[in-house]
PDB file of N, CA and C in Angstrom:
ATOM      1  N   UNK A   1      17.572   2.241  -8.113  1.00  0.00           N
ATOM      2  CA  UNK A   1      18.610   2.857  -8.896  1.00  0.00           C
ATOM      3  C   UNK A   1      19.821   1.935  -8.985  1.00  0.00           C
ATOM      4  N   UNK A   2      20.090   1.476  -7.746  1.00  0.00           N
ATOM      5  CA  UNK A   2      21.309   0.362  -7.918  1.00  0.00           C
ATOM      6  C   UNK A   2      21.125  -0.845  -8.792  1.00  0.00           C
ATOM      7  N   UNK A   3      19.807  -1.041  -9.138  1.00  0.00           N
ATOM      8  CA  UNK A   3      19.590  -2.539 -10.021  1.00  0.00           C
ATOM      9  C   UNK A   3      20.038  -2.031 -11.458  1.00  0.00           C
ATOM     10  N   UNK A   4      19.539  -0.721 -11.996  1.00  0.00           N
ATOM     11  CA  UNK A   4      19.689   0.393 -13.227  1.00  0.00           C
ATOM     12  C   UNK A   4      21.110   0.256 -13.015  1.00  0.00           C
ATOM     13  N   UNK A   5      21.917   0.160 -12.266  1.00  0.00           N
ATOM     14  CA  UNK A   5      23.455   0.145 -12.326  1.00  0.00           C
ATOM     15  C   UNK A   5      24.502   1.513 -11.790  1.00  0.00           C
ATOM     16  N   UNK A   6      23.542   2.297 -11.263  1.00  0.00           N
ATOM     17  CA  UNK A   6      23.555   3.574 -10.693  1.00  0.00           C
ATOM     18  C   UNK A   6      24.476   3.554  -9.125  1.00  0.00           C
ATOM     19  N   UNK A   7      25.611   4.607  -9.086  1.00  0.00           N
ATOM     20  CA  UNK A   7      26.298   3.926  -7.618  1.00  0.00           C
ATOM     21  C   UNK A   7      25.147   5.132  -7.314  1.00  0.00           C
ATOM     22  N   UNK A   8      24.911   4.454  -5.603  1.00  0.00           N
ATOM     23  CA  UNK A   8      24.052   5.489  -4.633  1.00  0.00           C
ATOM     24  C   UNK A   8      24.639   5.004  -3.307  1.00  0.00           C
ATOM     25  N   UNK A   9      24.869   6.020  -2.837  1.00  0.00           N
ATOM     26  CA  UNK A   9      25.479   6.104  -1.413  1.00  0.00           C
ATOM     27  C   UNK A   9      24.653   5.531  -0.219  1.00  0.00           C
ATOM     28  N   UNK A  10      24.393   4.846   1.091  1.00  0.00           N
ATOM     29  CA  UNK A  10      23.928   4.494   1.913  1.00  0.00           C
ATOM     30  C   UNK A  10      23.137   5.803   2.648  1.00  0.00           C
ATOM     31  N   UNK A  11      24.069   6.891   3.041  1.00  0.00           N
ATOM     32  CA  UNK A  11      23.567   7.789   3.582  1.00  0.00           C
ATOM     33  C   UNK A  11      22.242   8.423   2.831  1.00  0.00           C
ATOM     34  N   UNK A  12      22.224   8.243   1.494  1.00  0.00           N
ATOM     35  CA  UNK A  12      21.436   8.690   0.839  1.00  0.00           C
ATOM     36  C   UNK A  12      20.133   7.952   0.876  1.00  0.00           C
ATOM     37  N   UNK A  13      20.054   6.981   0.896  1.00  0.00           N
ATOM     38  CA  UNK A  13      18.905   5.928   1.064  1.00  0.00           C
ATOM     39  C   UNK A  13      18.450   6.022   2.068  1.00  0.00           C
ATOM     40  N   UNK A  14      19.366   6.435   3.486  1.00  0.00           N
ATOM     41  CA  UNK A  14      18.767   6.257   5.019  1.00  0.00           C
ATOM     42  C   UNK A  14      17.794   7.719   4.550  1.00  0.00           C
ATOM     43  N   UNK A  15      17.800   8.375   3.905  1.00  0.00           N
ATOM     44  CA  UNK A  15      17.066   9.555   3.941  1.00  0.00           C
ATOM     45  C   UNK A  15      15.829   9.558   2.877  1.00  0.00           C
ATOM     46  N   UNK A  16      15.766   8.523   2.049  1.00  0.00           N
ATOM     47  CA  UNK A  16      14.579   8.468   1.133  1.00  0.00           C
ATOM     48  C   UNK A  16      13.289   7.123   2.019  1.00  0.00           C
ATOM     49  N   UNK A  17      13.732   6.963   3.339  1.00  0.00           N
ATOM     50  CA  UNK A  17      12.479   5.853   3.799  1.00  0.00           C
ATOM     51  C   UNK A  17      11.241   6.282   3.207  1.00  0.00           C
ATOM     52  N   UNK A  18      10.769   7.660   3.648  1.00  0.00           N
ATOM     53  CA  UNK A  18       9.485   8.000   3.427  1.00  0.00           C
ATOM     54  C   UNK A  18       9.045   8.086   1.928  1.00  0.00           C
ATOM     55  N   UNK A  19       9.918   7.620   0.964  1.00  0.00           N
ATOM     56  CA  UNK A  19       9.140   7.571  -0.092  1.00  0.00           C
ATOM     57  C   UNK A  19       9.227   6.240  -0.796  1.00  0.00           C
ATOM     58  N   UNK A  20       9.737   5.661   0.312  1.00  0.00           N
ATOM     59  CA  UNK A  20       9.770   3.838  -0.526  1.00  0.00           C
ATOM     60  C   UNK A  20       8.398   3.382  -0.451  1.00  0.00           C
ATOM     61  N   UNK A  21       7.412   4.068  -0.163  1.00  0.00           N
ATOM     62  CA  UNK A  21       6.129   3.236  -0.710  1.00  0.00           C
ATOM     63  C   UNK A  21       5.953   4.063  -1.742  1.00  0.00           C
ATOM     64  N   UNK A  22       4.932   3.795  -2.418  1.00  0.00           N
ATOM     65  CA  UNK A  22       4.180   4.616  -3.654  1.00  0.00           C
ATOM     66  C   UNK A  22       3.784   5.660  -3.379  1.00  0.00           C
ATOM     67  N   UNK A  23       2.695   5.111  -2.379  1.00  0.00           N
ATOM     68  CA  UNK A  23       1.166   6.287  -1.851  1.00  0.00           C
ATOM     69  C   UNK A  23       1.309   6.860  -0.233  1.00  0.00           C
ATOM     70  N   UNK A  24       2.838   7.093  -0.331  1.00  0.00           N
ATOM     71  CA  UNK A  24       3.334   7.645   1.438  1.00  0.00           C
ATOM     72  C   UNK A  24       4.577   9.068   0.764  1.00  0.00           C
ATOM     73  N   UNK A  25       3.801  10.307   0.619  1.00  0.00           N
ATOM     74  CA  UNK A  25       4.821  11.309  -0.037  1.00  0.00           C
ATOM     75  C   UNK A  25       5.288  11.803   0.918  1.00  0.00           C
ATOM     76  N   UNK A  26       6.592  13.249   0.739  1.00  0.00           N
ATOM     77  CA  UNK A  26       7.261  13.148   1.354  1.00  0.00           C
ATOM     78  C   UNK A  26       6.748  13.770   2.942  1.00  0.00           C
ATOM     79  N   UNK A  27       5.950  14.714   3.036  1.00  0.00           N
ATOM     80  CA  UNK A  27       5.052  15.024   3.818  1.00  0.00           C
ATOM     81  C   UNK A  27       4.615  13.485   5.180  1.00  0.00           C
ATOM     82  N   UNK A  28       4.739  12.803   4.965  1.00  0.00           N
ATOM     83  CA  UNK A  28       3.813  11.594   5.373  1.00  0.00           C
ATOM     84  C   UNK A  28       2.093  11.579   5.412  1.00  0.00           C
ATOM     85  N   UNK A  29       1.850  11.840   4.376  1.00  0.00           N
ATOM     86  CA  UNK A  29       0.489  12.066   4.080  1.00  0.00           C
ATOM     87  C   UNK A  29      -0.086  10.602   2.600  1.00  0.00           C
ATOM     88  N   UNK A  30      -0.441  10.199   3.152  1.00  0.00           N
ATOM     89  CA  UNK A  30      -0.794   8.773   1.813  1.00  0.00           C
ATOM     90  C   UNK A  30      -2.152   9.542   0.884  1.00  0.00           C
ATOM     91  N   UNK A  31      -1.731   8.869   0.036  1.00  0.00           N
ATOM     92  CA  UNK A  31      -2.681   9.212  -1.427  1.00  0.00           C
ATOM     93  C   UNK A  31      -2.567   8.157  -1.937  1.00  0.00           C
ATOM     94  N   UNK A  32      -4.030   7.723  -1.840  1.00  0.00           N
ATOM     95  CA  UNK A  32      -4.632   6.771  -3.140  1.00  0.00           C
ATOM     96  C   UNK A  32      -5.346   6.834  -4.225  1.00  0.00           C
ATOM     97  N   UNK A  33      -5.930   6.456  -4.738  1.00  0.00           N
ATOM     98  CA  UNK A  33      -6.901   6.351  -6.182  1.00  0.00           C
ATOM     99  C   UNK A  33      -8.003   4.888  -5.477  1.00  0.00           C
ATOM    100  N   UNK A  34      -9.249   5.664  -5.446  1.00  0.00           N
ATOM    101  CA  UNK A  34     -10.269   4.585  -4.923  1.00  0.00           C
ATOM    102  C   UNK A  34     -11.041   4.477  -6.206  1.00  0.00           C
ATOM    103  N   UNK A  35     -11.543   3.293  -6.553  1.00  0.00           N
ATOM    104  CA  UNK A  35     -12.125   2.904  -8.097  1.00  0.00           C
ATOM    105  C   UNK A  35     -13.409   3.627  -8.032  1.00  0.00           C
ATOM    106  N   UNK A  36     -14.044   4.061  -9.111  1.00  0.00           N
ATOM    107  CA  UNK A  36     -15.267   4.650  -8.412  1.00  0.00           C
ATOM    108  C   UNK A  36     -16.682   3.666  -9.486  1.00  0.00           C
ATOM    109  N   UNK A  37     -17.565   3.478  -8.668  1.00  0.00           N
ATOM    110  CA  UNK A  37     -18.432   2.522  -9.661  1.00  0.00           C
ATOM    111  C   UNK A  37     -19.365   3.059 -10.449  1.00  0.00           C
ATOM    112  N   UNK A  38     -19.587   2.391 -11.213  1.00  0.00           N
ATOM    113  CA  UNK A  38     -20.773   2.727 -12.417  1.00  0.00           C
ATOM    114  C   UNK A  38     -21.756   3.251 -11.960  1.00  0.00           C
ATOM    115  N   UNK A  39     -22.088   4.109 -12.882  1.00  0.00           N
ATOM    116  CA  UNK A  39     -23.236   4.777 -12.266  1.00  0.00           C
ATOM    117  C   UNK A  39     -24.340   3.637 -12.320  1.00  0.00           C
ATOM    118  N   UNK A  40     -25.228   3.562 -10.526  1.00  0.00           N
ATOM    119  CA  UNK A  40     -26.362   2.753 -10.714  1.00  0.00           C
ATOM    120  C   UNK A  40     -25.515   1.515 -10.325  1.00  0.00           C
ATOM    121  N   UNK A  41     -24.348   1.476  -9.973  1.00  0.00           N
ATOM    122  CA  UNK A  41     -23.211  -0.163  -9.710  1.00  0.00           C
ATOM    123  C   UNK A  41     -23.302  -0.074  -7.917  1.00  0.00           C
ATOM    124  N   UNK A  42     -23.807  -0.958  -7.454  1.00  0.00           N
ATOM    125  CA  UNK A  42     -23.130  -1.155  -6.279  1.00  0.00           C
ATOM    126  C   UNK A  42     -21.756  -2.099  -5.888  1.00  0.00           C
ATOM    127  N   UNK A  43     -21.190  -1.956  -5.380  1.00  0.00           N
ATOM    128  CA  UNK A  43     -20.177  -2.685  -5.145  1.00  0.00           C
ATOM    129  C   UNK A  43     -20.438  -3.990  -4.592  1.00  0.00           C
ATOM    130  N   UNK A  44     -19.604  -5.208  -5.121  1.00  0.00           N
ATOM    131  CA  UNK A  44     -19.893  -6.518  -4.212  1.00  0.00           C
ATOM    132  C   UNK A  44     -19.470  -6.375  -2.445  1.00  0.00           C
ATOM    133  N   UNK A  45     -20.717  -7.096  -2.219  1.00  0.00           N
ATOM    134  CA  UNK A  45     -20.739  -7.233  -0.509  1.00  0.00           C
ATOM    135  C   UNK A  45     -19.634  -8.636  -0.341  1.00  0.00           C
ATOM    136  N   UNK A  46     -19.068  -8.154   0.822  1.00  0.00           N
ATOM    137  CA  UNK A  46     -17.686  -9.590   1.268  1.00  0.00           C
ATOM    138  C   UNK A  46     -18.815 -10.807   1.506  1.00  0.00           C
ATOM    139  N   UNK A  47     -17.608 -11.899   1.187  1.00  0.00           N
ATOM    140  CA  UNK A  47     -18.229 -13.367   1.589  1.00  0.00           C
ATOM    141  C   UNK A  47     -18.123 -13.233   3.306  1.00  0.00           C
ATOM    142  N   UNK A  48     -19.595 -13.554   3.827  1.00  0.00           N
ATOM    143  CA  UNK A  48     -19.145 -13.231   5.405  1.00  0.00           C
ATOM    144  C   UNK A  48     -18.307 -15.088   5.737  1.00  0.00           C
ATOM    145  N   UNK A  49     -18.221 -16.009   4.882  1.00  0.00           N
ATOM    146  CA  UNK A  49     -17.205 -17.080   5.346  1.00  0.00           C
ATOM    147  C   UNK A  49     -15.763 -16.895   4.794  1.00  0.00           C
ATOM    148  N   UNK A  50     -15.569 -16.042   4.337  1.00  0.00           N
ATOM    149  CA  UNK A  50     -14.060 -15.461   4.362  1.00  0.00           C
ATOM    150  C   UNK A  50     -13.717 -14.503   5.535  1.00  0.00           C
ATOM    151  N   UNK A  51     -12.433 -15.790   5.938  1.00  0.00           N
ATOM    152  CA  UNK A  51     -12.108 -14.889   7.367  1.00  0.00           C
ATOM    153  C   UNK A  51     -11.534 -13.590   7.123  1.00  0.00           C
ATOM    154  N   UNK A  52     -11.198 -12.531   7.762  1.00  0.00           N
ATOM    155  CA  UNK A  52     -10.845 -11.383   8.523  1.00  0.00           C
ATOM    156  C   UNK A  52      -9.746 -11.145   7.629  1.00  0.00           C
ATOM    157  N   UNK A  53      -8.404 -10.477   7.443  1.00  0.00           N
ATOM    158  CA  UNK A  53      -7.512 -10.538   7.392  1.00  0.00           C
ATOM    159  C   UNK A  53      -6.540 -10.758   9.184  1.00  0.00           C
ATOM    160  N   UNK A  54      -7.145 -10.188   9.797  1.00  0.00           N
ATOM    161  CA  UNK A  54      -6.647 -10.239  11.708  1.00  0.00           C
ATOM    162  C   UNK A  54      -6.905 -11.505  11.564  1.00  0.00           C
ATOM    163  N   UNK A  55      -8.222 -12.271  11.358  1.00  0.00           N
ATOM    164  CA  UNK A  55      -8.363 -13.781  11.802  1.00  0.00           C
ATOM    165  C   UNK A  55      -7.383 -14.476  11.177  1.00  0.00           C
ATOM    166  N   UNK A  56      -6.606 -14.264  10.071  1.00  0.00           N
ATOM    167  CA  UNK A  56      -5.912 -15.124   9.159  1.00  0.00           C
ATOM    168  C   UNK A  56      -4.088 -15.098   9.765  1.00  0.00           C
ATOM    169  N   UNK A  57      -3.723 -13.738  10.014  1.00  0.00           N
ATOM    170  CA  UNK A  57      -2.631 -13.574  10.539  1.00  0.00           C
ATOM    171  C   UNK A  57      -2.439 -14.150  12.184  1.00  0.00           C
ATOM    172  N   UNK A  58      -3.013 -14.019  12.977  1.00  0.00           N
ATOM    173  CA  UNK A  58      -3.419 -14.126  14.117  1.00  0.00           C
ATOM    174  C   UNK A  58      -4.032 -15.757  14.589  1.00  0.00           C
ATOM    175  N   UNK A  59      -4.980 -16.089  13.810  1.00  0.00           N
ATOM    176  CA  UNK A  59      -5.476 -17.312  14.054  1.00  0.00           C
ATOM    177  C   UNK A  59      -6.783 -16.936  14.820  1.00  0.00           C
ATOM    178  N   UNK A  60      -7.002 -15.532  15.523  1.00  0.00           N
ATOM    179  CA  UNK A  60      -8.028 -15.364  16.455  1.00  0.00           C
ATOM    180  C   UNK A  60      -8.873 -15.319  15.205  1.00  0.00           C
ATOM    181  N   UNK A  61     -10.461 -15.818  15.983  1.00  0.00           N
ATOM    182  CA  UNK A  61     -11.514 -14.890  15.034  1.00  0.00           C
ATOM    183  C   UNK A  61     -12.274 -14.467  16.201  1.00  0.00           C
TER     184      UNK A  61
END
């Protein structure tokens, strides 16, 4: 709202955390949209030589 040019108070923001993601409402309950495939589609299987996301942050594998 402040980029829109809108004044907004601090106190007011300390109270909207839980909805600064998208898919985190106010409840704390997340909602997504999972793609769903073609009928008769299987989904691609991962490259097993692509590391982890943990192995990549971390360095462990």
């Amino acid at each position: 709202m402040r980029a829109e040019g809108h004044e907004v108070c601090d106190e007011d923001v300390a109270r909207l955390s839980p909805l600064k993601h998208r898919n985190l409402n106010v409840l704390g309950r997340y909602s997504f949209t999972a793609s769903i495939p073609d009928v008769g589609a299987l989904r691609p299987l991962r490259d097993p030589d692509v590391p982890e996301l943990d192995e990549v942050e971390t360095g462990v594998e």
